[in-house]
Protein backbone atom coordinates (compact mmCIF):
# COMPACT_ATOMS: atom_id res chain seq x y z
CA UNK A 1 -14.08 92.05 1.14
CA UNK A 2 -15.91 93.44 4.42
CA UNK A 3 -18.33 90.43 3.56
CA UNK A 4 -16.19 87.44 3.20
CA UNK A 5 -14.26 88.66 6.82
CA UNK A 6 -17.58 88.79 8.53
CA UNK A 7 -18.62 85.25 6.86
CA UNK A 8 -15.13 83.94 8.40
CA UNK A 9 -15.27 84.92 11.03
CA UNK A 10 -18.44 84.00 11.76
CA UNK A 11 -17.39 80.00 10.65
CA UNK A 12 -14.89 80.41 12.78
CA UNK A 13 -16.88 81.69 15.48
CA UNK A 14 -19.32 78.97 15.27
CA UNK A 15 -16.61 76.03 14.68
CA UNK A 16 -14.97 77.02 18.02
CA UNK A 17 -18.23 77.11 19.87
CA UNK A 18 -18.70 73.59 18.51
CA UNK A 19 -15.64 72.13 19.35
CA UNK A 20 -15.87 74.02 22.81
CA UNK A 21 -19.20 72.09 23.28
CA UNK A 22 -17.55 68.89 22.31
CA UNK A 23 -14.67 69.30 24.81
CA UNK A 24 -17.33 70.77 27.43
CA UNK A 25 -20.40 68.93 27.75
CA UNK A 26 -18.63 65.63 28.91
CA UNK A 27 -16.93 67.27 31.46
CA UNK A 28 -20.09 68.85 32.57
CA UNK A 29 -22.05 65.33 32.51
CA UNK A 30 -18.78 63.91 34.11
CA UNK A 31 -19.73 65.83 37.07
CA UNK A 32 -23.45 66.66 36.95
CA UNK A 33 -23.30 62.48 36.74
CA UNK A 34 -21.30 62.13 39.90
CA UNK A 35 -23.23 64.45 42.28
CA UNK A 36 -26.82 62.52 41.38
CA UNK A 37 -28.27 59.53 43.35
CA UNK A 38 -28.43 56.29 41.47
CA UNK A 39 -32.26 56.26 41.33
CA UNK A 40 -32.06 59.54 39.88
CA UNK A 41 -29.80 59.10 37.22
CA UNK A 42 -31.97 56.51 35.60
CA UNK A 43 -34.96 58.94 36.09
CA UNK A 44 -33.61 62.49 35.23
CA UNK A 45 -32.28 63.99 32.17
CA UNK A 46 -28.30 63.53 31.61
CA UNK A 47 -27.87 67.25 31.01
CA UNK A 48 -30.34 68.20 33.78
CA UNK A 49 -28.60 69.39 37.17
CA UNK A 50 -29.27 67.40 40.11
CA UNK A 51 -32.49 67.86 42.37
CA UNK A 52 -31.23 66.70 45.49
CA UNK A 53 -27.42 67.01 45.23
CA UNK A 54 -25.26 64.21 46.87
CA UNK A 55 -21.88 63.77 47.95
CA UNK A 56 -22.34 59.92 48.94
CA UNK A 57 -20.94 58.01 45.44
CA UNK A 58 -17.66 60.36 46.87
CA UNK A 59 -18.07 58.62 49.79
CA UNK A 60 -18.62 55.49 48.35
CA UNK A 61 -15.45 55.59 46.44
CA UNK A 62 -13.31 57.20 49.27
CA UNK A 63 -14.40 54.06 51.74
CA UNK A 64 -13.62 51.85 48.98
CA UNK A 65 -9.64 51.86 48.55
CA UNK A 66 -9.61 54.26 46.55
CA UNK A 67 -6.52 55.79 48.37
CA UNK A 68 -4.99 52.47 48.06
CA UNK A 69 -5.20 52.84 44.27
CA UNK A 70 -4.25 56.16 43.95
CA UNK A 71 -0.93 55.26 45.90
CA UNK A 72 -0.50 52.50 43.04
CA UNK A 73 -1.03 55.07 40.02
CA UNK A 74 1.23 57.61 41.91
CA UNK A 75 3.84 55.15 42.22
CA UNK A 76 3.75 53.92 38.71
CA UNK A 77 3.26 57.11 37.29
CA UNK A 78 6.57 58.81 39.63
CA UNK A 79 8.43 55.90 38.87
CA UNK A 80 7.88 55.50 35.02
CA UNK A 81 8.70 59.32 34.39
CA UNK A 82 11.65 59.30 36.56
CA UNK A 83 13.14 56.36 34.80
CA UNK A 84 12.05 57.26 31.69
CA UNK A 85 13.63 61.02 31.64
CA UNK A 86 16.94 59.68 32.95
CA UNK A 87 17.37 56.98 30.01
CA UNK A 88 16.02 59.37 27.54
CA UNK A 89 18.05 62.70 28.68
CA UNK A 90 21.39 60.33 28.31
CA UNK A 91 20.44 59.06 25.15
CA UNK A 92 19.39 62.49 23.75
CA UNK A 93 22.46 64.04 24.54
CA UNK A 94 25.07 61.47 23.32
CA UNK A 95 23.09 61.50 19.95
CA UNK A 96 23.27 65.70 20.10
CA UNK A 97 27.20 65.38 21.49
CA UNK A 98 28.46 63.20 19.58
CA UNK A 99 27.13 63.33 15.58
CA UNK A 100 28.84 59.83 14.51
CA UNK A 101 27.00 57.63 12.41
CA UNK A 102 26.31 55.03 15.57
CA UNK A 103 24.42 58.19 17.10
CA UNK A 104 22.11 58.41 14.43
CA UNK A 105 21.62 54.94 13.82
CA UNK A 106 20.83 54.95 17.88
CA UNK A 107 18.51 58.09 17.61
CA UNK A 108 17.05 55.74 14.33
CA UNK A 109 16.25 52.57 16.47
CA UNK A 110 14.68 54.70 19.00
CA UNK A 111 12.16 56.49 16.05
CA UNK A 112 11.58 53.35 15.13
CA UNK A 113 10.01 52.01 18.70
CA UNK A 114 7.53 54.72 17.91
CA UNK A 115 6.07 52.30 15.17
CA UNK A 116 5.48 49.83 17.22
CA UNK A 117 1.53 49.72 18.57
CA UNK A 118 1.06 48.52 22.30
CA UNK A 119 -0.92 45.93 21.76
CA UNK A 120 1.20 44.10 18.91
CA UNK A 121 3.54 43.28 21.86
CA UNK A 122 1.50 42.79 24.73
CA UNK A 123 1.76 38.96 24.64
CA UNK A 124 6.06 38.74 24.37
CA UNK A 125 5.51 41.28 27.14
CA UNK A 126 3.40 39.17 29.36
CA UNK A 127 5.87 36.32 29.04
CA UNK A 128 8.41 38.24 29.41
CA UNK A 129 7.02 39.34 32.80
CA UNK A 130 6.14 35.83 33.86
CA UNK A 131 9.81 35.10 33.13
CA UNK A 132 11.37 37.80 35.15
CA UNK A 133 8.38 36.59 38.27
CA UNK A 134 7.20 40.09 38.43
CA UNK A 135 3.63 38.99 37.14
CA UNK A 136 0.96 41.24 39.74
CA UNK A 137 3.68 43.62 40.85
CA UNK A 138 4.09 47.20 39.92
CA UNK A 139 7.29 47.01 38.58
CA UNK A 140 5.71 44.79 35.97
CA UNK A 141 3.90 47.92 34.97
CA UNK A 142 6.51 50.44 35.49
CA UNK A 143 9.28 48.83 33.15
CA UNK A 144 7.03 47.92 30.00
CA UNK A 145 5.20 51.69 30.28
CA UNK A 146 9.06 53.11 30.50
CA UNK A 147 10.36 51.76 27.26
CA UNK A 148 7.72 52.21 25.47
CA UNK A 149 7.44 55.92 26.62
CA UNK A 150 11.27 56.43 25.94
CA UNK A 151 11.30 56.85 22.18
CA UNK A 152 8.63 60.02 21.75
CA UNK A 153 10.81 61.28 25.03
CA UNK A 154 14.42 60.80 22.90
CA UNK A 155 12.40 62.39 19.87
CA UNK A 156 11.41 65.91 21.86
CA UNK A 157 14.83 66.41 23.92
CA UNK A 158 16.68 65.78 20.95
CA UNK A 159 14.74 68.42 18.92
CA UNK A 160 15.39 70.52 21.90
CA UNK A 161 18.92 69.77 22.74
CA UNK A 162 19.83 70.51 18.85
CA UNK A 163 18.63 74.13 19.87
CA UNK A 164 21.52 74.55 22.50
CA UNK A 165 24.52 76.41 20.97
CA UNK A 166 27.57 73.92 20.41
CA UNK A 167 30.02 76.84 21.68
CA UNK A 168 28.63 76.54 25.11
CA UNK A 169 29.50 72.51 25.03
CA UNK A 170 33.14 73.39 23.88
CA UNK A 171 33.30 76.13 26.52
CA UNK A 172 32.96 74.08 29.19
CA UNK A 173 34.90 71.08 27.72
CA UNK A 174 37.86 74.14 27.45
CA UNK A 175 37.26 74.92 31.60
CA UNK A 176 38.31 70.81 31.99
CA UNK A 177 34.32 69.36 32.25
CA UNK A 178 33.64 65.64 31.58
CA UNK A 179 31.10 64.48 29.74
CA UNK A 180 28.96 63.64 33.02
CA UNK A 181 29.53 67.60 34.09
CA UNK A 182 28.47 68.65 30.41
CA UNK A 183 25.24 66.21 31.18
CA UNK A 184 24.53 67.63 34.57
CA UNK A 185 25.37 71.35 34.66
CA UNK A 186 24.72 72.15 31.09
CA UNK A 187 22.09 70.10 29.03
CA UNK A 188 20.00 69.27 32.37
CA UNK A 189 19.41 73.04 33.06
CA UNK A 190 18.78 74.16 29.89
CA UNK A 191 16.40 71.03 29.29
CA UNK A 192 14.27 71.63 32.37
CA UNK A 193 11.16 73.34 30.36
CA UNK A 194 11.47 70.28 27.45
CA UNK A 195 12.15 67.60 30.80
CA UNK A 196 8.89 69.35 32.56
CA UNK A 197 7.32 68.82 29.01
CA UNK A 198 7.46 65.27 28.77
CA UNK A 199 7.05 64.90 32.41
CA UNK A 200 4.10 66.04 31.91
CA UNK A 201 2.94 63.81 28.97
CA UNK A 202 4.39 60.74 29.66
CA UNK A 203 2.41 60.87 33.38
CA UNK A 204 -0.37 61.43 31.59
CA UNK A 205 0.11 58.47 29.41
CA UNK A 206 0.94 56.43 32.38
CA UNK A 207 -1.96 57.99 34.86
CA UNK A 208 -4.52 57.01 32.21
CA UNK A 209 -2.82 53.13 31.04
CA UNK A 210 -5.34 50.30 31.27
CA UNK A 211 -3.93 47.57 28.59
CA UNK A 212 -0.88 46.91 31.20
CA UNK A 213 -2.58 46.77 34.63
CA UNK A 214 -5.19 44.76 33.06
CA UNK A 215 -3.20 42.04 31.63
CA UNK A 216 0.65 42.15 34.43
CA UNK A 217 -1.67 42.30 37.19
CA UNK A 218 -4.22 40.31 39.28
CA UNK A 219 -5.13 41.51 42.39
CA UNK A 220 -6.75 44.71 43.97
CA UNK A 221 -3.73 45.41 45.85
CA UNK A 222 -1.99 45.94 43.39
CA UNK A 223 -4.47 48.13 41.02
CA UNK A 224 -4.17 51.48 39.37
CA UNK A 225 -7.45 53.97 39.32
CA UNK A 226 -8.20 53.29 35.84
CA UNK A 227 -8.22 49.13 36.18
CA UNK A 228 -10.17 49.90 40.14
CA UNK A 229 -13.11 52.00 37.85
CA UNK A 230 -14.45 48.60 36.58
CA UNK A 231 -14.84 47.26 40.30
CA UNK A 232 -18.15 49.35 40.17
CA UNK A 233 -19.69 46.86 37.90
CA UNK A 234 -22.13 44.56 39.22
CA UNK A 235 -23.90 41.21 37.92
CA UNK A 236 -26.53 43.15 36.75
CA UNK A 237 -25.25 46.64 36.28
CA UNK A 238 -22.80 49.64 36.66
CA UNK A 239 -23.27 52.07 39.33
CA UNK A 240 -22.53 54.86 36.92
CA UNK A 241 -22.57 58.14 39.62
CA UNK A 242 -20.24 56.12 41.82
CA UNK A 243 -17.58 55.33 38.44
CA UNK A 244 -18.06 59.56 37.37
CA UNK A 245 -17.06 60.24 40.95
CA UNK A 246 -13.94 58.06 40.64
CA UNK A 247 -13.42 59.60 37.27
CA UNK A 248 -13.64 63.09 38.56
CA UNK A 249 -11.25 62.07 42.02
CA UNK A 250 -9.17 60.68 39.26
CA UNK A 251 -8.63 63.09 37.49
CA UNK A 252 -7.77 65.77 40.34
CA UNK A 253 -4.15 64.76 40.66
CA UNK A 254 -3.31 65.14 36.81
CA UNK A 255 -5.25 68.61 37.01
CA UNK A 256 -2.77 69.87 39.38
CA UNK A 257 0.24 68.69 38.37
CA UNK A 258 -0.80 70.72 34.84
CA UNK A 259 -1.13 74.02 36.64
CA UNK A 260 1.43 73.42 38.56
CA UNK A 261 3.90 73.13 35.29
CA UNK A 262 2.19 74.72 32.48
CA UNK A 263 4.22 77.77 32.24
CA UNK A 264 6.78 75.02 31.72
CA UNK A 265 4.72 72.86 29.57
CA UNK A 266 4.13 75.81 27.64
CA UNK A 267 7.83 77.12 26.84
CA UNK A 268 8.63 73.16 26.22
CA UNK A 269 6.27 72.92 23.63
CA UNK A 270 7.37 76.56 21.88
CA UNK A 271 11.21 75.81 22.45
CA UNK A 272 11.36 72.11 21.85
CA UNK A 273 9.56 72.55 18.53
CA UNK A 274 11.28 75.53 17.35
CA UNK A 275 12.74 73.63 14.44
């Protein structure tokens, strides 16, 4: 018995030090990558660490727009989460509120825009855009990237609004609230750690979007940090250290905002799921 807990354990052991090298070694060629010259790169070993450290591809990308593109994917990203949880926190809680059949057939419609892939759509999409004349703005990418990130939203605050004792809802509809006070004062609160969750997810779905810059917009001045990493191709090649040190810049914001919330993020995930 000792034997075949030692022989887990030590498949275990050696599956998570795997997958930990998996998960790690990009990260670490991410930024061993970024910190090399462009002569070197072709030279050295990718796992080697520099020889003559550099911090000009940061420069490169910093005198490059870069803050101009990080203002677009902040934008996009603030504004699709903040239009996304309002839609989805209403719809959650009239299908939790009220259990008629329409609510369910609702909460079905919305399970069933999770079935739908991206790119089946992207063409109706681009019309549609071209219709509305919002083709190379950022609302063109904000309002697509919303509705499609509303369904899995609806999905968790349901499952996490079902959790919320009904006798607290009749409580306050007792004490004279409306539905709008209910809304506000009771299943916003209480929400905040599933809201933070998919605050959290769908900006990270949004930070990292390529298919909808690429095809409902045109111009640099109106491009997100992942479509502005292909403007360090060339004719004849990719400045790779300079497009790892836009990755790694990139990826800074996102990095934050998860310690930031992940106390959140974590009771969202525990709570929302309890089911």
């Amino acid at each position: 018995m000792t034997t075949v807990r030692a022989l887990h354990r030590a498949v275990s052991g050696g599956a998570a030090l795997v997958w930990t090298a998996i998960v790690v070694v990009p990260i670490y060629w991410v930024v061993v990558t970024s910190l090399r010259e462009r002569a070197e790169f072709v030279t050295s070993s990718p796992l080697a660490l520099p020889g003559d450290p550099t911090l000009a591809n940061y420069q490169t990308v910093l005198s490059g727009g870069f803050a101009g593109y990080l203002l677009n994917s902040v934008i996009v990203t603030a504004a699709t989460v903040a239009v996304t949880i309002v839609v989805s926190l209403m719809a959650a809680f009239v299908i939790v509120r009220h259990g008629s059949r329409w609510s369910r057939l609702y909460f079905r419609l919305f399970l069933l825009g999770l079935a739908i892939p991206l790119q089946a759509v992207i063409i109706p999409v681009y019309l549609l855009i071209i219709r509305m004349s919002l083709y190379d703005s950022l609302l063109a990418i904000i309002l697509p990237s919303a509705a499609f990130a509303v369904p899995v939203t609806v999905m968790i605050l349901v499952s996490f609004l079902r959790d919320v004792p009904r006798s607290l809802f009749e409580a306050m509809v007792v004490d004279g609230a409306t539905e709008w006070r209910l809304l506000l004062d009771l299943a916003a609160p209480l929400a905040r750690p599933a809201l933070i969750t998919v605050a959290v997810y769908d900006g990270l779905q949004v930070w990292n979007g390529f298919l909808f810059p690429l095809i409902l917009t045109q111009s640099d001045e109106r491009a997100v940090l992942p479509l502005a990493l292909t403007l360090y191709r060339g004719q004849f090649g990719i400045d790779v250290p300079a497009t790892m040190a836009a990755v790694v810049l990139s990826t800074l914001p996102m990095l934050a905002v998860f310690v930031l919330a992940r106390r959140h993020l974590v009771a969202g995930l525990t709570a929302g799921f309890s089911k």
